[in-house]
C-alpha atoms as a PDB file:
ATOM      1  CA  UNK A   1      -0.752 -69.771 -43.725  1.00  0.00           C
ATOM      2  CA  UNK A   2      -2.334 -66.935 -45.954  1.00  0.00           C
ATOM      3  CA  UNK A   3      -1.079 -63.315 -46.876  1.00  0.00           C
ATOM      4  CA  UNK A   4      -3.167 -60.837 -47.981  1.00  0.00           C
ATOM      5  CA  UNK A   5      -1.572 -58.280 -49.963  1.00  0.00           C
ATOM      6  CA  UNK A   6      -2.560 -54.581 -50.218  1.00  0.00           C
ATOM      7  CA  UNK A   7      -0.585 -52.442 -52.483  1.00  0.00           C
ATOM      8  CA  UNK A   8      -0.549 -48.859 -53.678  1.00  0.00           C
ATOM      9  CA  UNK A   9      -0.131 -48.338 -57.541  1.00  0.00           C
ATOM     10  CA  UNK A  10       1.400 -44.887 -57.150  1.00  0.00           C
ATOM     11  CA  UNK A  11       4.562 -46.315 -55.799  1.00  0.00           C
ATOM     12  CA  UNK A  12       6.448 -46.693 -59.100  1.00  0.00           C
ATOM     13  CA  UNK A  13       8.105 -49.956 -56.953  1.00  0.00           C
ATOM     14  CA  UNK A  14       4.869 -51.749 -56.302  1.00  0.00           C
ATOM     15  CA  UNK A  15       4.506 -53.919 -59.207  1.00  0.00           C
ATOM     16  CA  UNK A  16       8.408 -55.146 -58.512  1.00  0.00           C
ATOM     17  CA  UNK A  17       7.724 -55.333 -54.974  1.00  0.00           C
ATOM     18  CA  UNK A  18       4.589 -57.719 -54.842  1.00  0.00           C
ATOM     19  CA  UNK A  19       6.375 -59.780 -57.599  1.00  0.00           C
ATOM     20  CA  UNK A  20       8.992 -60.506 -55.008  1.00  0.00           C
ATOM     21  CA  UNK A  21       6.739 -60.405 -51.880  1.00  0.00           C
ATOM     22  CA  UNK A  22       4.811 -63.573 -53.664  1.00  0.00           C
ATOM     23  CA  UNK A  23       8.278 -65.687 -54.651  1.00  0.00           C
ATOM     24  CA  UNK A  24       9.693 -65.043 -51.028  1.00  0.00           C
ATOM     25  CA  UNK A  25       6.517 -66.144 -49.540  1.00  0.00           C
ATOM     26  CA  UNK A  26       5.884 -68.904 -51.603  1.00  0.00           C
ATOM     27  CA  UNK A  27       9.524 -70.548 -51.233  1.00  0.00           C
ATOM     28  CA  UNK A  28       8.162 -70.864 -47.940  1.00  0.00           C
ATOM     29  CA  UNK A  29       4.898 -72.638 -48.296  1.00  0.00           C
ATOM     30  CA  UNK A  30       3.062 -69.001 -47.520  1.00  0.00           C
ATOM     31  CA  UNK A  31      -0.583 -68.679 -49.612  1.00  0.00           C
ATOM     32  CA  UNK A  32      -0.929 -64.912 -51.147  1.00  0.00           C
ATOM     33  CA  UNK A  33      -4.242 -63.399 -52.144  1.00  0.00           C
ATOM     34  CA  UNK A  34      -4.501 -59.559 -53.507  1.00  0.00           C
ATOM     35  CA  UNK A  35      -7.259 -57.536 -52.365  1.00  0.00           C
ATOM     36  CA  UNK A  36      -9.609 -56.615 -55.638  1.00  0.00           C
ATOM     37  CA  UNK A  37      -8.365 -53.119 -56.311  1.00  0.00           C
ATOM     38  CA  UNK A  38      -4.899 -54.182 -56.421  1.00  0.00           C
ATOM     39  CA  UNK A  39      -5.984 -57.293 -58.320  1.00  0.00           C
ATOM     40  CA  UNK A  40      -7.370 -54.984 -60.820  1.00  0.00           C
ATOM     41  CA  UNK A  41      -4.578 -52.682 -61.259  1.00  0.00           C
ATOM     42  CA  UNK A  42      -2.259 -55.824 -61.815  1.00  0.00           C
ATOM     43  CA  UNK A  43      -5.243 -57.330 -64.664  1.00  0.00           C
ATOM     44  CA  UNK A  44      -5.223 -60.033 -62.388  1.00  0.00           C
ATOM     45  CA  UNK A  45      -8.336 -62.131 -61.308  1.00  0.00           C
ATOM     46  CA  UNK A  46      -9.310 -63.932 -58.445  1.00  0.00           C
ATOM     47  CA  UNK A  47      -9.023 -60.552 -55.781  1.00  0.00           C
ATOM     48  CA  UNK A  48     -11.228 -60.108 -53.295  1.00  0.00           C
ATOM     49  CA  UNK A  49     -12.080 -57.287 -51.095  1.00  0.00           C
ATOM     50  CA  UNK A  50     -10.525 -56.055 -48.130  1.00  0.00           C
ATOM     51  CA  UNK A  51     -13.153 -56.052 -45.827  1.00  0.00           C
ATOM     52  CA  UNK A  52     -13.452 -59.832 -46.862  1.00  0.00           C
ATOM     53  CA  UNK A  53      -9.560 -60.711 -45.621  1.00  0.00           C
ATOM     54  CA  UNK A  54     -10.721 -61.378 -41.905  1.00  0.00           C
ATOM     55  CA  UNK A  55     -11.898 -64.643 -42.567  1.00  0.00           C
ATOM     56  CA  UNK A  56      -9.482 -65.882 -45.123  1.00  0.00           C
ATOM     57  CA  UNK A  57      -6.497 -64.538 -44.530  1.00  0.00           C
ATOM     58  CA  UNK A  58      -3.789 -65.056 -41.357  1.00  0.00           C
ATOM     59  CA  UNK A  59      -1.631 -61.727 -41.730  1.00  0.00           C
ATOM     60  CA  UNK A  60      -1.777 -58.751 -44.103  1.00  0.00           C
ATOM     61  CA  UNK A  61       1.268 -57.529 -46.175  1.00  0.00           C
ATOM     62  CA  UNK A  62       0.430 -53.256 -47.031  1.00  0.00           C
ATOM     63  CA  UNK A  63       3.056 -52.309 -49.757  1.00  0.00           C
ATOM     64  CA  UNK A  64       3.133 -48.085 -50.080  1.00  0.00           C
ATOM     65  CA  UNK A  65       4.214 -46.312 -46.989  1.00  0.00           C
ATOM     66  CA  UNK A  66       2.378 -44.619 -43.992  1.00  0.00           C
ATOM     67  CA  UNK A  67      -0.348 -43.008 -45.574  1.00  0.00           C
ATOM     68  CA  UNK A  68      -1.370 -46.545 -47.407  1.00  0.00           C
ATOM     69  CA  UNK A  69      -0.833 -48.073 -44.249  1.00  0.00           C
ATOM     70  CA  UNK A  70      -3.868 -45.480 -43.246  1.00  0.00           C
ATOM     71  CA  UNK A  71      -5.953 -46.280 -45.783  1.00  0.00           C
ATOM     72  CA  UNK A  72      -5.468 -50.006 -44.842  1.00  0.00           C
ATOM     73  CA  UNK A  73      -7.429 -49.199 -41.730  1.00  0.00           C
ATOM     74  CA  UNK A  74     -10.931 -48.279 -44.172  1.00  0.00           C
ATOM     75  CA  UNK A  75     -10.381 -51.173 -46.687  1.00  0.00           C
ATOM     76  CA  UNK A  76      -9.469 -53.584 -44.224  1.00  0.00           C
ATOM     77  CA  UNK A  77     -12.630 -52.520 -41.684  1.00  0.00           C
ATOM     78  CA  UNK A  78     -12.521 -54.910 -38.826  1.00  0.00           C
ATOM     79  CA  UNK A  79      -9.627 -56.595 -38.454  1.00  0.00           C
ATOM     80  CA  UNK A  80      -7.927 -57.977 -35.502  1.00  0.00           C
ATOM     81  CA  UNK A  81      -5.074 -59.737 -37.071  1.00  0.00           C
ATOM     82  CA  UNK A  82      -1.301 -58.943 -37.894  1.00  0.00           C
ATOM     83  CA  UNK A  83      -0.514 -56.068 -40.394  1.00  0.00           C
ATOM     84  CA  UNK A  84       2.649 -55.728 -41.959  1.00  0.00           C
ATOM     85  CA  UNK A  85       3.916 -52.356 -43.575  1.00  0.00           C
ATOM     86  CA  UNK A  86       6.551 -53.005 -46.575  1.00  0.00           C
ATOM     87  CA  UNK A  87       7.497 -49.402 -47.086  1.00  0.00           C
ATOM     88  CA  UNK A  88       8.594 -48.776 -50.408  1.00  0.00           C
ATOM     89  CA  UNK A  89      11.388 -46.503 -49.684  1.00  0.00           C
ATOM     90  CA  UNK A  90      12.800 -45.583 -46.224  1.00  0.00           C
ATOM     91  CA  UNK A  91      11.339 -47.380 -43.007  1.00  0.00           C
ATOM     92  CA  UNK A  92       8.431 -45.364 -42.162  1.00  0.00           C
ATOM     93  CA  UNK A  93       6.881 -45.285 -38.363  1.00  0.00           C
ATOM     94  CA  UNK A  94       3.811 -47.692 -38.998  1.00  0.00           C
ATOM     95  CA  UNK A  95       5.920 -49.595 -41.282  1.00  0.00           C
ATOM     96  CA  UNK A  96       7.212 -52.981 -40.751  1.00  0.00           C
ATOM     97  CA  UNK A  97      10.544 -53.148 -43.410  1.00  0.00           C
ATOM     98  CA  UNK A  98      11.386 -51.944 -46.505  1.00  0.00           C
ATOM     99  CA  UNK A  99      10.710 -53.338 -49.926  1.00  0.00           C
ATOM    100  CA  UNK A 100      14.265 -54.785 -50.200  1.00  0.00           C
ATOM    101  CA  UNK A 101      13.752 -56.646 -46.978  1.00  0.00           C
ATOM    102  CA  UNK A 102      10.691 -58.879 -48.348  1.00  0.00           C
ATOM    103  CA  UNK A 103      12.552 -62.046 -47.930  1.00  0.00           C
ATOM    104  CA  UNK A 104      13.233 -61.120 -44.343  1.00  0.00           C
ATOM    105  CA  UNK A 105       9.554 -60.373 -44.080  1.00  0.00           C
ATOM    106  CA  UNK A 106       8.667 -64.136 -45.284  1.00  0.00           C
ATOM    107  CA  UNK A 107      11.236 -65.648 -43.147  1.00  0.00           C
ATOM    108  CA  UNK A 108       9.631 -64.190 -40.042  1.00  0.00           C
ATOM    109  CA  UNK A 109       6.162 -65.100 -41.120  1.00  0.00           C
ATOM    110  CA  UNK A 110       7.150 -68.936 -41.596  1.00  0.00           C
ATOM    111  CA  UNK A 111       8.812 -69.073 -37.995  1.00  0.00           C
ATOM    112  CA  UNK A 112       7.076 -66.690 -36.014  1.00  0.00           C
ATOM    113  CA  UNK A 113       9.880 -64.449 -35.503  1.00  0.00           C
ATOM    114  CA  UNK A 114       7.608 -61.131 -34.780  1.00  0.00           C
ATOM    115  CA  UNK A 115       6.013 -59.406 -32.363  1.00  0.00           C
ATOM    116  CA  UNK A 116       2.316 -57.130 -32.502  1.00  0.00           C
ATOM    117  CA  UNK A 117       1.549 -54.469 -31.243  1.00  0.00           C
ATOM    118  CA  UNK A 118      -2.560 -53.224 -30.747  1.00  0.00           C
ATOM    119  CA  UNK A 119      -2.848 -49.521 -31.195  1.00  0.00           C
ATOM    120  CA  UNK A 120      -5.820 -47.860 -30.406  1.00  0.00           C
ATOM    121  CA  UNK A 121      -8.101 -46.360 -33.503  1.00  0.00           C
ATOM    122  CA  UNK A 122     -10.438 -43.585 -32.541  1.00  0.00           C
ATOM    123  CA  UNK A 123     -14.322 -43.919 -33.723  1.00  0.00           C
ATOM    124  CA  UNK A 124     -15.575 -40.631 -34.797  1.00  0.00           C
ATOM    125  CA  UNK A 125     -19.353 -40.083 -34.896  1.00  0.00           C
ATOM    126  CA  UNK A 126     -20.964 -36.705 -37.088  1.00  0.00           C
ATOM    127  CA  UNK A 127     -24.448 -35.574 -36.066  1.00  0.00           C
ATOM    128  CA  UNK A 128     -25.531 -33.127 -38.337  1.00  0.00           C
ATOM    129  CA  UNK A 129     -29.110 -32.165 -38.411  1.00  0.00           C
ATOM    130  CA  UNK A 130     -31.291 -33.966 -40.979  1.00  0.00           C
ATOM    131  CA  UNK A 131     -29.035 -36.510 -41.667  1.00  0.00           C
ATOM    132  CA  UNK A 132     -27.956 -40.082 -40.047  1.00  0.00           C
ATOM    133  CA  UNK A 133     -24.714 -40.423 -38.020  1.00  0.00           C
ATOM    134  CA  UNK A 134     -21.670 -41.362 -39.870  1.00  0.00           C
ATOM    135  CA  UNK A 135     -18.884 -43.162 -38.213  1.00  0.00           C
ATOM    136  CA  UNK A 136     -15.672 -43.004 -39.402  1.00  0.00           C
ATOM    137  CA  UNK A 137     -12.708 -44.542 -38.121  1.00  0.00           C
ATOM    138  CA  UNK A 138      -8.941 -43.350 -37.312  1.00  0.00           C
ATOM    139  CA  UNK A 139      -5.531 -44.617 -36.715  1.00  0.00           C
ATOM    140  CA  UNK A 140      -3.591 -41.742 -36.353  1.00  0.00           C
ATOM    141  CA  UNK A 141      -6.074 -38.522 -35.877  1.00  0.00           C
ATOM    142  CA  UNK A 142      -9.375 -36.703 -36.591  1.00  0.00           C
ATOM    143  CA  UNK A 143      -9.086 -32.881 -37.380  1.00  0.00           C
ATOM    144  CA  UNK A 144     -11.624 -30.107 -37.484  1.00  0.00           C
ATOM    145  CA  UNK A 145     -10.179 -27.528 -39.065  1.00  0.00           C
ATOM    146  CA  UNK A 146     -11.234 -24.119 -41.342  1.00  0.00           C
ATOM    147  CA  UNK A 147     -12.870 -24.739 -44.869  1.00  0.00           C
ATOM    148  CA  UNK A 148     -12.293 -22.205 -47.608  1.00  0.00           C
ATOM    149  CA  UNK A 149     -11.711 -19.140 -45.763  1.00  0.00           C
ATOM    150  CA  UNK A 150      -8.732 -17.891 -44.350  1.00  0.00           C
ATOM    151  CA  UNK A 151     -10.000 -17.061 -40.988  1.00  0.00           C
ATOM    152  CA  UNK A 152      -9.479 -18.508 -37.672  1.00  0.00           C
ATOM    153  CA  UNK A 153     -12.155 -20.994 -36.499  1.00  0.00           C
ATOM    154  CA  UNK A 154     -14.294 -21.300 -32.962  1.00  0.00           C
ATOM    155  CA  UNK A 155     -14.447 -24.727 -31.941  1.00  0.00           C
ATOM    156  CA  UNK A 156     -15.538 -25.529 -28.371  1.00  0.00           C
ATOM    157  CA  UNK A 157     -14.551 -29.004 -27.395  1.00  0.00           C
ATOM    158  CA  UNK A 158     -16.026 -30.747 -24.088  1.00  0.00           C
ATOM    159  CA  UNK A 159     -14.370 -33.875 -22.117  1.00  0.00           C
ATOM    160  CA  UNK A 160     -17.390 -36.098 -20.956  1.00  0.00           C
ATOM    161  CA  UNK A 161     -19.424 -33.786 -21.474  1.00  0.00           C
ATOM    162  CA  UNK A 162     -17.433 -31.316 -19.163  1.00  0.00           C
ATOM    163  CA  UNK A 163     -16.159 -28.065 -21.187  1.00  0.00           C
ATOM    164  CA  UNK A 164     -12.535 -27.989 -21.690  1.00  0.00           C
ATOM    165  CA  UNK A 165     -11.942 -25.286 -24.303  1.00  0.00           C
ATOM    166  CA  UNK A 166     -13.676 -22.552 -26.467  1.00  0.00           C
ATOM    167  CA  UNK A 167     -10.617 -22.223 -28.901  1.00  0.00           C
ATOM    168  CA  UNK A 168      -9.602 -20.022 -31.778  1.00  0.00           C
ATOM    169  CA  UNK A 169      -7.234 -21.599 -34.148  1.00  0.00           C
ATOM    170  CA  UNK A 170      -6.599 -22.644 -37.814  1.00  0.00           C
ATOM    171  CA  UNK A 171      -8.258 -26.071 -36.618  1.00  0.00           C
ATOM    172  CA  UNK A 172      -8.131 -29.031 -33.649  1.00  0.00           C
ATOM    173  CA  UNK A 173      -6.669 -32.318 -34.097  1.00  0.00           C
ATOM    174  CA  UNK A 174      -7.147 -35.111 -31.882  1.00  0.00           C
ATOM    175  CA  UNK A 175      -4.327 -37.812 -32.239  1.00  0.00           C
ATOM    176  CA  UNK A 176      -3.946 -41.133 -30.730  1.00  0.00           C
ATOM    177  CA  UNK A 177       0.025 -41.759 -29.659  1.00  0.00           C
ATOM    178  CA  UNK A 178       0.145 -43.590 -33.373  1.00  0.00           C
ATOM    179  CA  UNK A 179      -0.722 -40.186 -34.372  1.00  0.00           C
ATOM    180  CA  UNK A 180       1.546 -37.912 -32.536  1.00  0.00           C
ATOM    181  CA  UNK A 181       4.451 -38.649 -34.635  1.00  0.00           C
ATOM    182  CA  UNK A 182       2.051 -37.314 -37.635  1.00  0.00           C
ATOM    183  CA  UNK A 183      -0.185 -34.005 -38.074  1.00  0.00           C
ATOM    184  CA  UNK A 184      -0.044 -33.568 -33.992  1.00  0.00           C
ATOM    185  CA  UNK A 185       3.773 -33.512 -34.209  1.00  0.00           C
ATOM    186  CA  UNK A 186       3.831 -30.824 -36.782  1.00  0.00           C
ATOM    187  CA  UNK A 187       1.262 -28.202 -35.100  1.00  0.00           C
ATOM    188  CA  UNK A 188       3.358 -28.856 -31.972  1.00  0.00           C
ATOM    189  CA  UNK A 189       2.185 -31.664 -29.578  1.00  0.00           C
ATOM    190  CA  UNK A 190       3.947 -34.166 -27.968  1.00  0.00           C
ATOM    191  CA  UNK A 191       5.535 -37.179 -29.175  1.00  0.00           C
ATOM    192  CA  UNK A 192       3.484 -40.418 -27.322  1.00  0.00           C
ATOM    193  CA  UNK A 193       4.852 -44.143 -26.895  1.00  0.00           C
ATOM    194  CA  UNK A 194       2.752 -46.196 -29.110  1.00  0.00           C
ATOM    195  CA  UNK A 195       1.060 -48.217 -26.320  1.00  0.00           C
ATOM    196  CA  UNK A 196      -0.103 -45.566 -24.104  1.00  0.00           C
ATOM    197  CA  UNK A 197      -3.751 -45.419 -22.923  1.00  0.00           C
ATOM    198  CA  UNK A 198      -4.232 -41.690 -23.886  1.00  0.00           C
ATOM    199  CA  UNK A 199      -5.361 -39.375 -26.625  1.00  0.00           C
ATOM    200  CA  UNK A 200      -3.904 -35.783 -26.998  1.00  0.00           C
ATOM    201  CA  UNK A 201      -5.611 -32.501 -28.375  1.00  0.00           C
ATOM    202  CA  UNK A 202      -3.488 -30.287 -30.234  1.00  0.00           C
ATOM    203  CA  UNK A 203      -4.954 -26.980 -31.478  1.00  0.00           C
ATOM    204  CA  UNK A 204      -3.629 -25.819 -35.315  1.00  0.00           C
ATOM    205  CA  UNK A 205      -2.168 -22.411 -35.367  1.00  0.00           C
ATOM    206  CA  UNK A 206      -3.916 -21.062 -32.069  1.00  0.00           C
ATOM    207  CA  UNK A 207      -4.728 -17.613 -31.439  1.00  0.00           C
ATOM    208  CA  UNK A 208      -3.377 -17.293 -27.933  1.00  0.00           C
ATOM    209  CA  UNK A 209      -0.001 -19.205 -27.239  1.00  0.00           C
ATOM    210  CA  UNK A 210      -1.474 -20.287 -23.896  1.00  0.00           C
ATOM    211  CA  UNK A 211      -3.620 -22.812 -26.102  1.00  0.00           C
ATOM    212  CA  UNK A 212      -1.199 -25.712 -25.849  1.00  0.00           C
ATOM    213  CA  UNK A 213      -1.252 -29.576 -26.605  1.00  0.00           C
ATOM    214  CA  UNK A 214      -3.494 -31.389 -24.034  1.00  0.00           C
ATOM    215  CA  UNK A 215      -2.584 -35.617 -22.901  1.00  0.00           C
ATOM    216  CA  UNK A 216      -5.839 -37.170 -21.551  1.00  0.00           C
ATOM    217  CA  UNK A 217      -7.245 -40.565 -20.976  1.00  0.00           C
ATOM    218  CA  UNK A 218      -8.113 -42.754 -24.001  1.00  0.00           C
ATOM    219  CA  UNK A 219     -11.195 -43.575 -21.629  1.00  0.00           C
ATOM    220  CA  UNK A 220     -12.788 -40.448 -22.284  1.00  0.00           C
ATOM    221  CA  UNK A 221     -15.370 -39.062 -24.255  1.00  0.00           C
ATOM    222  CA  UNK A 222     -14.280 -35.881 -26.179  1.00  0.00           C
ATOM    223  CA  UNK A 223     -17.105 -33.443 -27.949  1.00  0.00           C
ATOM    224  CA  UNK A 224     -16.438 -30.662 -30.734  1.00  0.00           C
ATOM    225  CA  UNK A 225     -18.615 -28.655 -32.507  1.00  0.00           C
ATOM    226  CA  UNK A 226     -18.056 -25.121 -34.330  1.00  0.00           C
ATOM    227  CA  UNK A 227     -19.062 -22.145 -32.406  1.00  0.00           C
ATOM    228  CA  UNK A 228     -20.113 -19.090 -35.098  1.00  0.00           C
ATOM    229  CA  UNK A 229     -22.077 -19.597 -37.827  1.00  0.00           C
ATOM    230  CA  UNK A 230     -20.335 -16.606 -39.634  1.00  0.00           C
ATOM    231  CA  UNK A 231     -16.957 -18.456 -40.298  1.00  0.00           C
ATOM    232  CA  UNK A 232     -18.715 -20.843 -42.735  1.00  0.00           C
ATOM    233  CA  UNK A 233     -17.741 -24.570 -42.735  1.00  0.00           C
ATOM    234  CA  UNK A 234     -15.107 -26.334 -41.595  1.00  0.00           C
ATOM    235  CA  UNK A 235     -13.315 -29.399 -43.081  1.00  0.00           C
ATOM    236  CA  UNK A 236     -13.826 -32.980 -40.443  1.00  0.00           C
ATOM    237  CA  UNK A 237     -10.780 -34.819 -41.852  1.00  0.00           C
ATOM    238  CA  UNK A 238     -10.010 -38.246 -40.791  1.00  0.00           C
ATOM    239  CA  UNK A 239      -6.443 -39.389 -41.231  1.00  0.00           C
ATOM    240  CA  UNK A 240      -6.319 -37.421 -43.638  1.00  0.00           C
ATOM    241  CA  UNK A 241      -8.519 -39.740 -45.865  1.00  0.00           C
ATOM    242  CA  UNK A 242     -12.167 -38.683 -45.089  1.00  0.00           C
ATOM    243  CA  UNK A 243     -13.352 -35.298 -45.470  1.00  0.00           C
ATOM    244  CA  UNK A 244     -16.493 -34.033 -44.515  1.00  0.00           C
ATOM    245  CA  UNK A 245     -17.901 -30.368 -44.642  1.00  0.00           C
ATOM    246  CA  UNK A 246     -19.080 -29.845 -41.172  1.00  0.00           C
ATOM    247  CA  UNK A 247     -21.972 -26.814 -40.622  1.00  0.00           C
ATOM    248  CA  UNK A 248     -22.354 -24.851 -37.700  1.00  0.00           C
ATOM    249  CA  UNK A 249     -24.837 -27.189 -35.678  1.00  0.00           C
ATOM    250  CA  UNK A 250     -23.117 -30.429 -36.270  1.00  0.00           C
ATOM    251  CA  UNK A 251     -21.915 -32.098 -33.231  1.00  0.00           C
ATOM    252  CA  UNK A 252     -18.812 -34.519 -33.398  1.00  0.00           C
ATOM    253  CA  UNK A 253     -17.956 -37.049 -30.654  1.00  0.00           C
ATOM    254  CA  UNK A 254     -14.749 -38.709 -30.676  1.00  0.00           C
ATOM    255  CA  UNK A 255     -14.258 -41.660 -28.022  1.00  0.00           C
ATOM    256  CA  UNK A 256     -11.611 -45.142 -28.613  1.00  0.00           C
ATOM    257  CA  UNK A 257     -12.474 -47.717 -30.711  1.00  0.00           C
ATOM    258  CA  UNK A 258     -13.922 -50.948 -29.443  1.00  0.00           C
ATOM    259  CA  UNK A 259     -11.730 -52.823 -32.089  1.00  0.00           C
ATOM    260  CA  UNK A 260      -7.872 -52.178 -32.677  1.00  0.00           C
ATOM    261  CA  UNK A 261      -5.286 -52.144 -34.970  1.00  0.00           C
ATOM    262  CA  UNK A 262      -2.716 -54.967 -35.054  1.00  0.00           C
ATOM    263  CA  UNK A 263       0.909 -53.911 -36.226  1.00  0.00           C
ATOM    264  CA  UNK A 264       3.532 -56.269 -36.927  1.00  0.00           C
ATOM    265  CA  UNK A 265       7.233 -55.486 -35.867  1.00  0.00           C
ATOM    266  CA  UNK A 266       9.936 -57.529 -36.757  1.00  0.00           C
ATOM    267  CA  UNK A 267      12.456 -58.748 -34.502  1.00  0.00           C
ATOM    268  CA  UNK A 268      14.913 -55.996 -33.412  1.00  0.00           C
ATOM    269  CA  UNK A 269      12.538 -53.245 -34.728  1.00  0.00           C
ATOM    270  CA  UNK A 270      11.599 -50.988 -32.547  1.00  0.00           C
ATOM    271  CA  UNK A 271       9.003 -47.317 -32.641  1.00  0.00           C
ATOM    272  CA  UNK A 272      12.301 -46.087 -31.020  1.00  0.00           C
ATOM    273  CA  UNK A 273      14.727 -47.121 -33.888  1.00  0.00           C
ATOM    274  CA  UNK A 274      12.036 -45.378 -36.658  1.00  0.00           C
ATOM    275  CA  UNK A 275      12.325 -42.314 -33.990  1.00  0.00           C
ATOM    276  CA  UNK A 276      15.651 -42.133 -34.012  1.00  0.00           C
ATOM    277  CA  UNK A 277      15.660 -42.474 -38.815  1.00  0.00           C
ATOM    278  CA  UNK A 278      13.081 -40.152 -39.127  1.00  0.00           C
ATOM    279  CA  UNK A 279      13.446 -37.547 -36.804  1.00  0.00           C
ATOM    280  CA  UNK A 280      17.746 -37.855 -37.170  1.00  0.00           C
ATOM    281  CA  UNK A 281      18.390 -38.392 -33.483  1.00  0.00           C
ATOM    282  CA  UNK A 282      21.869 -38.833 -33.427  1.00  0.00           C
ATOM    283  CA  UNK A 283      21.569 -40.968 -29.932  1.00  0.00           C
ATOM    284  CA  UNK A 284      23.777 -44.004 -31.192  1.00  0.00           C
END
């Protein structure tokens, strides 16, 4: 078996952390490999890239928290094998264990004591005029939301093609359910189970309070484009990561991902437990 091993060099703990992520694993007879960048901060050789751990690599250890876990989606690019968040503080909701639970980590690795679960990523296409489609690619959300200016924004957003909404807000987001504990949560949508086949549209800030969340199908197609060209441009984020300005007669379509997003859970772990640590649920 191989690990690859993604870490973020912000976390003052990292270069501790992958020290002992590499002894647990090896006690057991588990291969490591760093991706490049991390390579590179560590002055080490022999990295490779991200996008190159699909065919070399069995499972993927991310050492930061949730937002490197996010920016494992870009660096890792298609990848349909286990991911592993070793959150370097307090368990986080995409994350796996913490940093001083590494040599639980290994353990479950060399018996197969773990579970997966596939959540969906959305695939974002921009059309702007002139210029090629991008794609971009999201675990938790996509966001269109105001630039510069203070104002409110018009953003009209269609389902398959049908129109749903003309709305006036600070901005839209559409989450996945991996995403409704994030951004979505905070502007006031719904908390989703992981595994459920929907998206849901939550508008930032709206102008009328009748404007609420919205739960759909993951099988749909959802459009957005800005309305008036006096507002200026608006900001296309993606997970937070991305941004792209976004004029007035660029069209966005937002639709699930033909490729997911595998995270590992250790035995007894549960999206409910992290519910009940980070939101201080006081259910038992």
């Amino acid at each position: 078996m191989k690990v690859g091993i993604i870490a973020n060099p912000r976390k003052h703990d990292a270069r501790q952390a992958i020290v002992e992520l590499r002894a647990a694993l090896s006690r057991r007879g588990i291969d490591s490999v760093l991706e490049s960048a991390t390579a590179d901060w560590l002055e080490e050789s022999g990295g490779i890239p991200g996008s190159g751990f699909a065919d070399l690599v069995d499972a993927v250890a991310v050492l930061g928290g949730d937002g490197t876990m996010l920016n494992a989606v870009a660096c890792l690019g298609v990848f349909e094998k286990p991911v592993a968040g070793i959150n370097l503080g307090t368990l986080g909701f995409l994350t796996s264990c913490t940093d001083d639970e590494v040599d639980l980590f290994a353990e479950a690795l060399a018996t197969g004591s773990f579970t997966t679960t596939r959540r969906i990523l959305l695939e974002a296409v921009v059309c702007q005029e002139g210029k090629p489609p991008e794609s971009f690619f999201a675990l938790n959300e996509v966001t269109l939301a105001r630039g510069q200016t203070g104002r409110l924004v018009s953003v009209c957003a269609t389902v398959d093609g049908e129109l749903l909404n003309h709305y006036r807000a600070d901005g839209l987001i559409v989450a996945t359910p991996t995403g409704s504990t994030a951004y979505s949560l905070s502007a006031g949508g719904p908390l989703i189970a992981p595994t459920s086949g929907v998206f849901v549209i939550t508008p930032i800030c709206p102008h009328s309070l009748s404007q609420r969340s919205l739960v759909l199908s993951d099988e749909v197609e959802i459009g957005l484009s800005p309305e008036n060209t006096d507002e200026g441009q608006l900001l296309f984020t993606v997970d937070g990561r991305d941004t792209v300005p976004i004029s007035a007669d660029t069209r966005i379509t937002v639709r699930k991902a033909s490729r997911g997003f595998h995270l590992l859970r250790l035995e007894g772990r549960s999206f409910y437990e992290a519910l009940r640590q980070k939101l201080k649920w006081h259910g038992g």
